[in-house]
C-alpha atoms as a PDB file:
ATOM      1  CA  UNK A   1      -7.431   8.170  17.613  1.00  0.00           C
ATOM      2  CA  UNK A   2      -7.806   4.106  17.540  1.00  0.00           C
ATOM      3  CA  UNK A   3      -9.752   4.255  14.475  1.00  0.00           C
ATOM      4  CA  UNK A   4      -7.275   6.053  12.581  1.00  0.00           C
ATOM      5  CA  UNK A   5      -6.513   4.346   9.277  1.00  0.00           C
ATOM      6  CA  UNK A   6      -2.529   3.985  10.322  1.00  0.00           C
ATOM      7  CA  UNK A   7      -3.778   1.936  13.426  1.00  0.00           C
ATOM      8  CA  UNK A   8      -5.408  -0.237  11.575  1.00  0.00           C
ATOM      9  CA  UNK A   9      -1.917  -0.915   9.012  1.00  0.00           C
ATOM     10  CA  UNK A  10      -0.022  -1.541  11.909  1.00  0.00           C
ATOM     11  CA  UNK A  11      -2.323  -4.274  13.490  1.00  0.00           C
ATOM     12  CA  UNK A  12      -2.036  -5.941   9.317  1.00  0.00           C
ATOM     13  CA  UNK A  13       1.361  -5.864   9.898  1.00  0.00           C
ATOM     14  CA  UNK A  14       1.541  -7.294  13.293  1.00  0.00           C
ATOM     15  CA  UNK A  15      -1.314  -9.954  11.955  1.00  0.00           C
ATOM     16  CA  UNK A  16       0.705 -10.802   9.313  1.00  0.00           C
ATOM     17  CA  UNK A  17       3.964 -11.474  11.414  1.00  0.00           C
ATOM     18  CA  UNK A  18       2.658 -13.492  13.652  1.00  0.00           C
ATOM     19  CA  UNK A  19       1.147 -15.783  11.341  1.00  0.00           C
ATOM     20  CA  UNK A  20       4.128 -15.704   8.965  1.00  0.00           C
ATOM     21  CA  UNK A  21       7.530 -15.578  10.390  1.00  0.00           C
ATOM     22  CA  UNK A  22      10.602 -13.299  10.456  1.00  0.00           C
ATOM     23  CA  UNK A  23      12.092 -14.903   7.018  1.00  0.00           C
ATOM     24  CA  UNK A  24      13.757 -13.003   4.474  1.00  0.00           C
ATOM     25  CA  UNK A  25      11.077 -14.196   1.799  1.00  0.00           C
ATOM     26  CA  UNK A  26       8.153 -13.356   4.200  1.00  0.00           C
ATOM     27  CA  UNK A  27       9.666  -9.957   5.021  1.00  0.00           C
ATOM     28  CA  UNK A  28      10.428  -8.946   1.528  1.00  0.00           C
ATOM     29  CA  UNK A  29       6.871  -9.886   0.658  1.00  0.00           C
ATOM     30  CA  UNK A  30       6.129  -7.397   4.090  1.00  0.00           C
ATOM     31  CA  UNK A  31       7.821  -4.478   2.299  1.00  0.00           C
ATOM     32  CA  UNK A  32       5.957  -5.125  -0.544  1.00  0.00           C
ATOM     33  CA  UNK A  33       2.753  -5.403   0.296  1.00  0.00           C
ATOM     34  CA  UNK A  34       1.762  -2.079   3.434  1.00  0.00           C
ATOM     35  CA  UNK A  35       4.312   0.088   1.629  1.00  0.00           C
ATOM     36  CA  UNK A  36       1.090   1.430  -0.519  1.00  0.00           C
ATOM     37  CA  UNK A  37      -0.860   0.982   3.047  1.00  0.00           C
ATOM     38  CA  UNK A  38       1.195   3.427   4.706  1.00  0.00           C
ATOM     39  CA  UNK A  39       1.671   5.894   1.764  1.00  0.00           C
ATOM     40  CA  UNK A  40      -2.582   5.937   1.716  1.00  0.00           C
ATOM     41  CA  UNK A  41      -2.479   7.046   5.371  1.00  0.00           C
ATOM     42  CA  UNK A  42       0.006  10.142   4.850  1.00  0.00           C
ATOM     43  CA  UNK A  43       3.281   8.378   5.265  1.00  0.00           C
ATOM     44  CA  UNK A  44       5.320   9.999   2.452  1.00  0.00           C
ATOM     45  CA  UNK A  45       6.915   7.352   0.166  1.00  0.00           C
ATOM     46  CA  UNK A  46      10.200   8.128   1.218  1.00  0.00           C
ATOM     47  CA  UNK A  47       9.659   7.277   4.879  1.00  0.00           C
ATOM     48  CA  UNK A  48       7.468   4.535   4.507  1.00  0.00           C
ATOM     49  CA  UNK A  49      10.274   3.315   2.465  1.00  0.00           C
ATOM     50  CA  UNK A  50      12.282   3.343   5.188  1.00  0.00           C
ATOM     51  CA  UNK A  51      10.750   2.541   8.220  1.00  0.00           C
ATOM     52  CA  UNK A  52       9.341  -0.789   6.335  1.00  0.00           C
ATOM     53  CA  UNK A  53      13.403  -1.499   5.398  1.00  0.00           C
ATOM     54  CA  UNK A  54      14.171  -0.692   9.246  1.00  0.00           C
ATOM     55  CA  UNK A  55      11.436  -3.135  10.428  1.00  0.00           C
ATOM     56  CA  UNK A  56      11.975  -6.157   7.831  1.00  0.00           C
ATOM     57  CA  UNK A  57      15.697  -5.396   9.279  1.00  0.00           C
ATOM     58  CA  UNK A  58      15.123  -5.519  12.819  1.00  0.00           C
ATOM     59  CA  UNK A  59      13.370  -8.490  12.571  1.00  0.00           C
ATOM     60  CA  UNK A  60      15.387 -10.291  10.476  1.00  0.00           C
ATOM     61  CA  UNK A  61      17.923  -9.967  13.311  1.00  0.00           C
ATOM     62  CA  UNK A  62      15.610 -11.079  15.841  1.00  0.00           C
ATOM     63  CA  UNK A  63      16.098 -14.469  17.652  1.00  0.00           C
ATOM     64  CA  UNK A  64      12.977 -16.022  18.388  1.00  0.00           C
ATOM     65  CA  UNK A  65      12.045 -18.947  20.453  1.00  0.00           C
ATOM     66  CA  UNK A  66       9.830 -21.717  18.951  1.00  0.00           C
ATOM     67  CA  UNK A  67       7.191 -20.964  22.098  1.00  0.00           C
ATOM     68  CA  UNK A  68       7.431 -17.037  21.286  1.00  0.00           C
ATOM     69  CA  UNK A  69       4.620 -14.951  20.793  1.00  0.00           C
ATOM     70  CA  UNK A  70       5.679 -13.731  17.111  1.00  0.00           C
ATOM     71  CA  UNK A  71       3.155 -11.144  17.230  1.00  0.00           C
ATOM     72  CA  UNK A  72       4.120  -9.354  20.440  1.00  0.00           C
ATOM     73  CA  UNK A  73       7.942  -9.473  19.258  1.00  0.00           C
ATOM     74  CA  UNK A  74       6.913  -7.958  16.165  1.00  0.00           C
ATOM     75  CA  UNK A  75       4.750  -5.187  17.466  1.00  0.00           C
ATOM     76  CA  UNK A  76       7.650  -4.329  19.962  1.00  0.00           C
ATOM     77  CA  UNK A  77       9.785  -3.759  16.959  1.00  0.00           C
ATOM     78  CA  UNK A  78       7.845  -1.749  15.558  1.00  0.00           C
ATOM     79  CA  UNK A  79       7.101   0.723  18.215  1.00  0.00           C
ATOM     80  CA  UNK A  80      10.883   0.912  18.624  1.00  0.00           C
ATOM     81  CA  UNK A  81      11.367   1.612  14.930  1.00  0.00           C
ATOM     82  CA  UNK A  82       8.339   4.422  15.116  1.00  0.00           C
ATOM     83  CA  UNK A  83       9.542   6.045  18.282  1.00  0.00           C
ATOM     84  CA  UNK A  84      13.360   6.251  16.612  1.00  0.00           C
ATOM     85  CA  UNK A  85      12.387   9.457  14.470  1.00  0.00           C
ATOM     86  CA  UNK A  86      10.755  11.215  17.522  1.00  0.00           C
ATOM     87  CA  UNK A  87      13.245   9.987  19.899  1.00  0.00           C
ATOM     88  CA  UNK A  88      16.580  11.377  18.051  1.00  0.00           C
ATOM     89  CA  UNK A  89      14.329  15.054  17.807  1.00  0.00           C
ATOM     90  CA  UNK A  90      12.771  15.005  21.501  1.00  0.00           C
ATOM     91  CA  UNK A  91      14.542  17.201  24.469  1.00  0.00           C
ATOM     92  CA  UNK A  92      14.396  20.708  24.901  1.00  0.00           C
ATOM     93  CA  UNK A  93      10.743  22.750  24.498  1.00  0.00           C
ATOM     94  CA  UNK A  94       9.892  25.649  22.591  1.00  0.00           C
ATOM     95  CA  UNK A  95       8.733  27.157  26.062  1.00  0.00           C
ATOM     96  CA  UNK A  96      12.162  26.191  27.491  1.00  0.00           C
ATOM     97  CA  UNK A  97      13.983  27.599  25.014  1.00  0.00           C
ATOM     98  CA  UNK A  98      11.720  31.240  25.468  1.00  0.00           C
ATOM     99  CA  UNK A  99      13.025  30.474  29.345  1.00  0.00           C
ATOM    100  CA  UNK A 100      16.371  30.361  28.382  1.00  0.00           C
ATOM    101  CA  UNK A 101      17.046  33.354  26.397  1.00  0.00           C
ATOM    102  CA  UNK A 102      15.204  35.682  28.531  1.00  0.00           C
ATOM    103  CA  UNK A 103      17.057  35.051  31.152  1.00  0.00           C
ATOM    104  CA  UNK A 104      20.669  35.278  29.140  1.00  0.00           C
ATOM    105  CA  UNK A 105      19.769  38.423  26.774  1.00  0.00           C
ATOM    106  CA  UNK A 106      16.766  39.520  28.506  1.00  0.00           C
ATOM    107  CA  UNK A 107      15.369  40.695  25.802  1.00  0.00           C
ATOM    108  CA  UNK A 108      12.159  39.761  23.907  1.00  0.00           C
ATOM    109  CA  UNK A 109      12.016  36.217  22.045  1.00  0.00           C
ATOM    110  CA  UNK A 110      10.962  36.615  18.695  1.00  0.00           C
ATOM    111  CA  UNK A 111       9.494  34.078  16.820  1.00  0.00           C
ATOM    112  CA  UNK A 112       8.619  33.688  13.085  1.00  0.00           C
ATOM    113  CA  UNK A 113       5.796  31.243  11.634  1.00  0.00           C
ATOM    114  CA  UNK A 114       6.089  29.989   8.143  1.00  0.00           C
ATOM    115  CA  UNK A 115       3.628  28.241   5.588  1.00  0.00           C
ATOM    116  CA  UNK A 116       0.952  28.595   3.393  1.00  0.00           C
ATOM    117  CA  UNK A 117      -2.012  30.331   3.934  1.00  0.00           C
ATOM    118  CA  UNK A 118      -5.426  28.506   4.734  1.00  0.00           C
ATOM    119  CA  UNK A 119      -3.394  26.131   7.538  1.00  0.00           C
ATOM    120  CA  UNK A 120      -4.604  28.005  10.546  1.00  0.00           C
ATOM    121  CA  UNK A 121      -1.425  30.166  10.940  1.00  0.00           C
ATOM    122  CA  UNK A 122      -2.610  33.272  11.788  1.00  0.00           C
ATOM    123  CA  UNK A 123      -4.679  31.677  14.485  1.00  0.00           C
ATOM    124  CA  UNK A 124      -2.109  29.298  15.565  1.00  0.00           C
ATOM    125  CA  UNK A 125       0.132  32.496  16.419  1.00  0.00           C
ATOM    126  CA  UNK A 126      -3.116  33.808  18.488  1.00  0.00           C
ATOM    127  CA  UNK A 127      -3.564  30.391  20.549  1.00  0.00           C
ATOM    128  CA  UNK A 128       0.150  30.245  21.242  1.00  0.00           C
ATOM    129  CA  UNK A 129      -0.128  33.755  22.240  1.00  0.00           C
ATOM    130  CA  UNK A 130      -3.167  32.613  24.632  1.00  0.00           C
ATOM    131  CA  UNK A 131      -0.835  29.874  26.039  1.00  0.00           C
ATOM    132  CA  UNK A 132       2.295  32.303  26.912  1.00  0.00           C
ATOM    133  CA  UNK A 133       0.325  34.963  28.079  1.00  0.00           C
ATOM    134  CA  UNK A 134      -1.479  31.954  30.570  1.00  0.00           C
ATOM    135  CA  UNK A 135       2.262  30.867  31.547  1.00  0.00           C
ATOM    136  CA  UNK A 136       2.763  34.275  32.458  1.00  0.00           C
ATOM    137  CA  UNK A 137       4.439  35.859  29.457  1.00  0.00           C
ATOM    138  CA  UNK A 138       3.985  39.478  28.073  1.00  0.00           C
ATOM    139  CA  UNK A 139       3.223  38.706  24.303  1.00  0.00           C
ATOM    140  CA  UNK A 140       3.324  41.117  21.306  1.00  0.00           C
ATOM    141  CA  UNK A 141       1.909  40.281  17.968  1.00  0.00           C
ATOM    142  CA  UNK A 142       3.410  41.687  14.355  1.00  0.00           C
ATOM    143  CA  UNK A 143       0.739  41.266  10.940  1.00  0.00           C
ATOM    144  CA  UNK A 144       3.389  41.083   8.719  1.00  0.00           C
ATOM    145  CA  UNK A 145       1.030  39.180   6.350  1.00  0.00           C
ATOM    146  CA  UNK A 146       0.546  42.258   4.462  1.00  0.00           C
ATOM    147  CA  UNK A 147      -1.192  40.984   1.597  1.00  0.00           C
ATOM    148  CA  UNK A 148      -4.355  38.983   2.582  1.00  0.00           C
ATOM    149  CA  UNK A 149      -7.708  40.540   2.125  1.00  0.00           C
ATOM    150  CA  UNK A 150      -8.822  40.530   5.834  1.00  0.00           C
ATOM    151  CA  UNK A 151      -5.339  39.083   7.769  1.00  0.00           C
ATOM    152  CA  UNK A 152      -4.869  42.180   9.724  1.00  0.00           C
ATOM    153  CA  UNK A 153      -8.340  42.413  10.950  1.00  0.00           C
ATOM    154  CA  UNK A 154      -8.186  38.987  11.981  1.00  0.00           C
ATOM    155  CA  UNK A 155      -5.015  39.257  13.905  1.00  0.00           C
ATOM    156  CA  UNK A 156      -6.023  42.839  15.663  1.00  0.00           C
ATOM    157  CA  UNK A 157      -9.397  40.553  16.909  1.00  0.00           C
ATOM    158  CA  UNK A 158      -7.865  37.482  17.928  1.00  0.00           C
ATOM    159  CA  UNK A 159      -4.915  39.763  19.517  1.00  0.00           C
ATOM    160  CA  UNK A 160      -7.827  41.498  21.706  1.00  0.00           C
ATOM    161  CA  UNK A 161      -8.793  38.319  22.811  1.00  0.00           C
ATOM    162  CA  UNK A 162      -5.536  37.510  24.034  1.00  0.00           C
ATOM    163  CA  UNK A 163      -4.531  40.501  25.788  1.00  0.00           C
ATOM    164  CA  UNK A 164      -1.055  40.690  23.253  1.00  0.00           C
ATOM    165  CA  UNK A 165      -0.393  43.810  21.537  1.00  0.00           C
ATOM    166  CA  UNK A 166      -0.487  43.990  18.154  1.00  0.00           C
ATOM    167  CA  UNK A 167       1.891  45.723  15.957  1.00  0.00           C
ATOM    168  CA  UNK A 168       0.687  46.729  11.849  1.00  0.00           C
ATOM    169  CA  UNK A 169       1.495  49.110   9.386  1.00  0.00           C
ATOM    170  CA  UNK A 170      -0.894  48.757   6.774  1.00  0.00           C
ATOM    171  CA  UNK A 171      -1.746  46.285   4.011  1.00  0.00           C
ATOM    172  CA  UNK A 172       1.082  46.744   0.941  1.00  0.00           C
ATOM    173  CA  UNK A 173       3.777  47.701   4.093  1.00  0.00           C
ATOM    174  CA  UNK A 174       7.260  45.759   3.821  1.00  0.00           C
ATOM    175  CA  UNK A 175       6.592  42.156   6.217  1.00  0.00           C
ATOM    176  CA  UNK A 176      10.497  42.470   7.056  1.00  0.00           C
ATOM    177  CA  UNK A 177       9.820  45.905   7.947  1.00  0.00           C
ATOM    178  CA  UNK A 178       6.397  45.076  10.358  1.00  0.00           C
ATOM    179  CA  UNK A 179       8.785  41.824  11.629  1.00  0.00           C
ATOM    180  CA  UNK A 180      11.353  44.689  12.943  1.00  0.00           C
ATOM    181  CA  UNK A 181       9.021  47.056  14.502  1.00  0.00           C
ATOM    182  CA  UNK A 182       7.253  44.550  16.229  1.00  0.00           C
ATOM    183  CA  UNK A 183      10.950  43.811  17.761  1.00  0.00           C
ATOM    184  CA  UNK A 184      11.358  47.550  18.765  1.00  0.00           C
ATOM    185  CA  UNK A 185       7.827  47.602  19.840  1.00  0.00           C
ATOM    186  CA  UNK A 186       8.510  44.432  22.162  1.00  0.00           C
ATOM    187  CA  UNK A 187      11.418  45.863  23.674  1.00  0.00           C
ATOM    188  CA  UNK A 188      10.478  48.902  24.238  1.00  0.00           C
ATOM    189  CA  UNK A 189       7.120  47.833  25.998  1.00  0.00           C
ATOM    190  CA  UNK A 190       8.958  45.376  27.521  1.00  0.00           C
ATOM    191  CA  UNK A 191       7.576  42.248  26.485  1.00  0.00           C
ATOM    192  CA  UNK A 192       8.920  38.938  26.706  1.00  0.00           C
ATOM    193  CA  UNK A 193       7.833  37.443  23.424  1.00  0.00           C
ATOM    194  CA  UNK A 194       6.890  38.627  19.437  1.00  0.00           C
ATOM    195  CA  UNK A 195       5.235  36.440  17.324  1.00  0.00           C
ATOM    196  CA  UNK A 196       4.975  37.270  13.463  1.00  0.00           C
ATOM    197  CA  UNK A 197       2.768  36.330  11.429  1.00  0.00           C
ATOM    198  CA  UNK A 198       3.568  35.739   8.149  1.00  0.00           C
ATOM    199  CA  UNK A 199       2.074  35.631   3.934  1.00  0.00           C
ATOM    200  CA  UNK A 200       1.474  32.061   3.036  1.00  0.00           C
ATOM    201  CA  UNK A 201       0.696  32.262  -1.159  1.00  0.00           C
ATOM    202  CA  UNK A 202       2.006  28.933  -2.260  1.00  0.00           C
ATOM    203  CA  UNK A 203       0.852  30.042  -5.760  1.00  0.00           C
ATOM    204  CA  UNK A 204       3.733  32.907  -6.113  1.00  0.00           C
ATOM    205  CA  UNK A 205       6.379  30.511  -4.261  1.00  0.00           C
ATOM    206  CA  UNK A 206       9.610  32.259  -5.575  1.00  0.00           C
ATOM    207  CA  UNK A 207       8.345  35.847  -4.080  1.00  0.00           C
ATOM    208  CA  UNK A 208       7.197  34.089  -0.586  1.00  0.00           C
ATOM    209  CA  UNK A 209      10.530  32.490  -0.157  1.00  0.00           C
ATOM    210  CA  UNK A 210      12.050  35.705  -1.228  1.00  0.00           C
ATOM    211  CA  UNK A 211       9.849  37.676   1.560  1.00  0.00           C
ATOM    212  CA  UNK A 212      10.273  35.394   4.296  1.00  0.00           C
ATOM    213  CA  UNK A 213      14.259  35.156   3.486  1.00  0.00           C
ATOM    214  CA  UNK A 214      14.203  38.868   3.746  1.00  0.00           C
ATOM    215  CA  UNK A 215      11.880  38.867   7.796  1.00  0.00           C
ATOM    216  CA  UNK A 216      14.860  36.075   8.942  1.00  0.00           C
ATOM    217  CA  UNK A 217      17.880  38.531   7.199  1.00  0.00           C
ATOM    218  CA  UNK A 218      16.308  41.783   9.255  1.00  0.00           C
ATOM    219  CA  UNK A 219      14.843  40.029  12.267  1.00  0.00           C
ATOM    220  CA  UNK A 220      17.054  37.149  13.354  1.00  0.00           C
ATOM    221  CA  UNK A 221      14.408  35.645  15.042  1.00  0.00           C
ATOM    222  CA  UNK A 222      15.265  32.813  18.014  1.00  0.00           C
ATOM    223  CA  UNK A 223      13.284  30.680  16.515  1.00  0.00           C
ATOM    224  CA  UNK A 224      10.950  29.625  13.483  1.00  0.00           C
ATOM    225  CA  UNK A 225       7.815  27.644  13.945  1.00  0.00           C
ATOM    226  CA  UNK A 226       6.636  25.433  10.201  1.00  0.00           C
ATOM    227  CA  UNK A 227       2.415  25.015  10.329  1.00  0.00           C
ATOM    228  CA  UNK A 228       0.646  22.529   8.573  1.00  0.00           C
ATOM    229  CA  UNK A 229      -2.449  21.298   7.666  1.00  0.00           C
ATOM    230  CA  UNK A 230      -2.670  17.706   9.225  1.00  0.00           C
ATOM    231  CA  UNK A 231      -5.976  16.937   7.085  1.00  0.00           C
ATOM    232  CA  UNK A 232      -3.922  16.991   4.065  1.00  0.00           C
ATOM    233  CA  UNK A 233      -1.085  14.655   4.903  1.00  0.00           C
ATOM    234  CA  UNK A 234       1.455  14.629   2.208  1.00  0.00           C
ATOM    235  CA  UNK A 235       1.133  17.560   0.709  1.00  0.00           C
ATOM    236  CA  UNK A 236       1.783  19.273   4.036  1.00  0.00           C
ATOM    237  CA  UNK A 237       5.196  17.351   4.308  1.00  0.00           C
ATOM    238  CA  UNK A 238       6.275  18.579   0.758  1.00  0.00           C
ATOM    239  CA  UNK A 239       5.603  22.460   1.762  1.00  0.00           C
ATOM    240  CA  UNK A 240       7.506  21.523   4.873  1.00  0.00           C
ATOM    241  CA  UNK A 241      10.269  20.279   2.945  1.00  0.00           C
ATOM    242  CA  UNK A 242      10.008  23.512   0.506  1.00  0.00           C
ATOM    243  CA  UNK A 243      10.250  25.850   3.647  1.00  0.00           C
ATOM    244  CA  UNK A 244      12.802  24.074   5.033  1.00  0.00           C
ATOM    245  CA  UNK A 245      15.155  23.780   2.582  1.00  0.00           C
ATOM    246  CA  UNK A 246      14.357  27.471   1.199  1.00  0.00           C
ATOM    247  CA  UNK A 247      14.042  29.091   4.515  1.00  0.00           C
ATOM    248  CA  UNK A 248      14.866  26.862   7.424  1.00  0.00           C
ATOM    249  CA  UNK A 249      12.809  26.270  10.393  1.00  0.00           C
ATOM    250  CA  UNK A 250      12.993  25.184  14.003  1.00  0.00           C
ATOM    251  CA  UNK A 251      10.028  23.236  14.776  1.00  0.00           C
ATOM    252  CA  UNK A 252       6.635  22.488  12.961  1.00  0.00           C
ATOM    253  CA  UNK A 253       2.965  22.634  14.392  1.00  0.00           C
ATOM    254  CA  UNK A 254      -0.364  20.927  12.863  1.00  0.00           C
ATOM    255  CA  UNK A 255      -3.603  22.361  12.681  1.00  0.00           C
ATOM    256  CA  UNK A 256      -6.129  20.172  12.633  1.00  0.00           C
ATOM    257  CA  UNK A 257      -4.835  17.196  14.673  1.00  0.00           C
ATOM    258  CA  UNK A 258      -8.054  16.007  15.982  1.00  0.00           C
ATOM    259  CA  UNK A 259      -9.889  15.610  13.023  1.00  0.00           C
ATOM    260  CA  UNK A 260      -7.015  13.536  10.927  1.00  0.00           C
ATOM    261  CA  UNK A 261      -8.417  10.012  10.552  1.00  0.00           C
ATOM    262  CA  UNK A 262      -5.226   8.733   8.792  1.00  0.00           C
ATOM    263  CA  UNK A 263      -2.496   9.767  11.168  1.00  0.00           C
ATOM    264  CA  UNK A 264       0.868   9.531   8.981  1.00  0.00           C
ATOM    265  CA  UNK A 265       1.536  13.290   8.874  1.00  0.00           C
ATOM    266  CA  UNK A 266       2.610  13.966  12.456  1.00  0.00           C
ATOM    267  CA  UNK A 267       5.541  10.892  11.768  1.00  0.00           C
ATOM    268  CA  UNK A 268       6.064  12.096   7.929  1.00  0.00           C
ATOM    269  CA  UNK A 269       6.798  15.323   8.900  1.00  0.00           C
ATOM    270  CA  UNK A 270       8.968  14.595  11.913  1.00  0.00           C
ATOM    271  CA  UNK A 271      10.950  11.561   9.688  1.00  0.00           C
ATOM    272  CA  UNK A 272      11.485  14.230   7.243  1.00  0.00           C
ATOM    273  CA  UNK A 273      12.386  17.528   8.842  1.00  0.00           C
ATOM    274  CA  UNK A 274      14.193  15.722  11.532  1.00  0.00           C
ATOM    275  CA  UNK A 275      13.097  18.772  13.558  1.00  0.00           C
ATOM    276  CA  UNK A 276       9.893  18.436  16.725  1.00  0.00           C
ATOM    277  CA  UNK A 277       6.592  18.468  16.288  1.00  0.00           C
ATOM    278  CA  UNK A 278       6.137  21.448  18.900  1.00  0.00           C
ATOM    279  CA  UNK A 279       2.607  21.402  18.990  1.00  0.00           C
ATOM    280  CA  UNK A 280      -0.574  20.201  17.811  1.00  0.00           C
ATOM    281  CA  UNK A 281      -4.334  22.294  17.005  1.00  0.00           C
ATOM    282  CA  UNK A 282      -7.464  19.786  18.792  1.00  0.00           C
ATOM    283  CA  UNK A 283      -9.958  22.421  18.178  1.00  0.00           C
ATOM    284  CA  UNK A 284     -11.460  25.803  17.042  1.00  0.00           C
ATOM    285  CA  UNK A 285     -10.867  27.456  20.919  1.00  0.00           C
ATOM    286  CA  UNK A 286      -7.832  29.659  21.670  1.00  0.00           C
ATOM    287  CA  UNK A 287      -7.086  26.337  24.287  1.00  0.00           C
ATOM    288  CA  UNK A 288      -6.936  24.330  21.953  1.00  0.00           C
ATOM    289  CA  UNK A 289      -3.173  23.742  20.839  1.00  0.00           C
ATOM    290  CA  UNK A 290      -1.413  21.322  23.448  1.00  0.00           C
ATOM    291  CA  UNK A 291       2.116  20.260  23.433  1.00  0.00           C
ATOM    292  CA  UNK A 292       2.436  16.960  21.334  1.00  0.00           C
ATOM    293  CA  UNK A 293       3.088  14.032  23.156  1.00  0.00           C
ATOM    294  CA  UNK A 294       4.935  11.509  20.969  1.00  0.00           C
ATOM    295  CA  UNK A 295       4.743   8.659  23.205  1.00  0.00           C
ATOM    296  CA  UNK A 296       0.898   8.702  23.435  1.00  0.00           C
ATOM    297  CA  UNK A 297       0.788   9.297  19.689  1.00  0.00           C
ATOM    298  CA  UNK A 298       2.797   5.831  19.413  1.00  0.00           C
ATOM    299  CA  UNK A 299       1.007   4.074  21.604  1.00  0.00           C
ATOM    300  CA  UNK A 300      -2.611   5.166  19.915  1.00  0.00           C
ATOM    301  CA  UNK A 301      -1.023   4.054  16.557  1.00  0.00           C
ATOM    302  CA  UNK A 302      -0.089   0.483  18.143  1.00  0.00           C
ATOM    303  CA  UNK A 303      -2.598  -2.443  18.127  1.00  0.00           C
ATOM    304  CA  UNK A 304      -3.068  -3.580  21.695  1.00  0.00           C
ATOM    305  CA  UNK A 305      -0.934  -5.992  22.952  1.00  0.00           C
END
């Protein structure tokens, strides 16, 4: 993660600080020159926008010594200003949350996941599956991704592996309707948690928002997971922003993760959601999506002190 290209932006900036100072010339000058840095390393405009206004600000305010070291001041800044938009969104898990509804409805948790095909959702829903079913949870799966050549076949292999039940009706069936008796299917058999899988064609947006309006008006689900492609930075932050807006969701996941050599999208997509980043995809086994740890994420984006 050291060699990501945000790393190295953030070592500029501290480079430049230290040999500069913390004047309102030099820190205008700051804005203006790693606000194209950041944008070529996945930080949408917007936020890069605005974390380089809260920085230059910060630091303007900052009272430093004539024997300081301006480059450790500066890079303490800035982790403070790029653990703010993780820090006001950090707290309760999507695991904890499963924990706490069972035990006040006791009844199954049912969770939708949104966004466009060819992010990894469908197998997303099968390696969270693998991870409650390894905490001890009784998962059922519902293909309500109706429409892809080849989604339900996926799903009823990947649910196999998992030891989940899946739940179908057929290509061309209602999703709202597959979301629902996937529900009755849970609590009938029991089960502590659905996950639905869901269409993803950007390409007819206006029906897909439509569709997965109609699975949150029938289901209700307890929560609503957002996946993304981390490879392709911004515009996974501008679906994000569609679905979220359009639909609303809960939390977001990226696919992914380990192969991003930029590293802006986990903080663009956290700045602009204002909702977690639940999770995070490392690899092509059903292990591989861990529970993203912001703090470590910072700290690999820092320089070294």
């Amino acid at each position: 993660m050291s060699s990501k290209g945000l790393t190295k932006v953030f070592s500029s900036i501290v480079e430049k600080v230290k040999y500069t100072g913390f004047s309102e010339r030099e820190l205008r000058e700051l804005e203006e020159e790693f606000l194209l840095h950041l944008v070529e390393n996945d930080v949408a405009l917007d936020v890069a926008e605005a974390l380089l206004r809260e920085l230059t600000s910060k630091l303007s305010s900052v009272k430093v010594s004539r024997f300081a070291d301006k480059g450790q001041v500066a890079l303490e800044v800035l982790r403070e200003v790029i653990l703010e938009p993780f820090e006001k969104v950090s707290g309760e898990t999507l695991e904890k949350r499963i924990e706490a509804v069972r035990e006040a409805y006791e009844k199954p948790f049912s969770v939708v996941f949104l966004g466009p095909n060819g992010h990894g959702k469908t197998t997303t829903v099968a390696k969270l599956a693998y991870r409650l079913s390894n905490l001890g949870y009784k998962v059922v799966i519902a293909a309500a991704d109706t429409f892809r050549a080849g989604a339900i076949e996926q799903l009823r292999e990947l649910s196999e592996k998992v030891h989940a039940e899946l739940v179908s009706l057929g290509y061309g069936a209602d999703p709202a309707a597959v979301a629902y008796e996937g529900f009755l299917r849970a609590a009938k058999h029991g089960a502590d948690v659905l996950l639905v899988d869901t269409a993803g064609r950007m390409h007819t947006r206006k029906s897909l928002l439509d569709e997965m309006k109609k699975i949150i008006r029938v289901l209700n689900p307890d929560y609503r997971v957002f996946v993304g492609d981390a490879l392709i930075g911004n515009d996974a932050v501008e679906q994000a922003r569609v679905f979220l807006t359009e639909v609303g969701f809960d939390g977001s996941i990226l696919t992914k993760f380990d192969a991003d050599t930029k590293g802006g999208a986990a903080l663009s997509i956290t700045y602009i959601t204002s909702k977690p980043l639940l999770y995070v995809g490392v690899g092509q086994r059903l292990q591989d999506l861990i529970p993203f740890d912001y703090k470590r994420y910072v700290e690999e984006l820092l320089p070294s002190a």
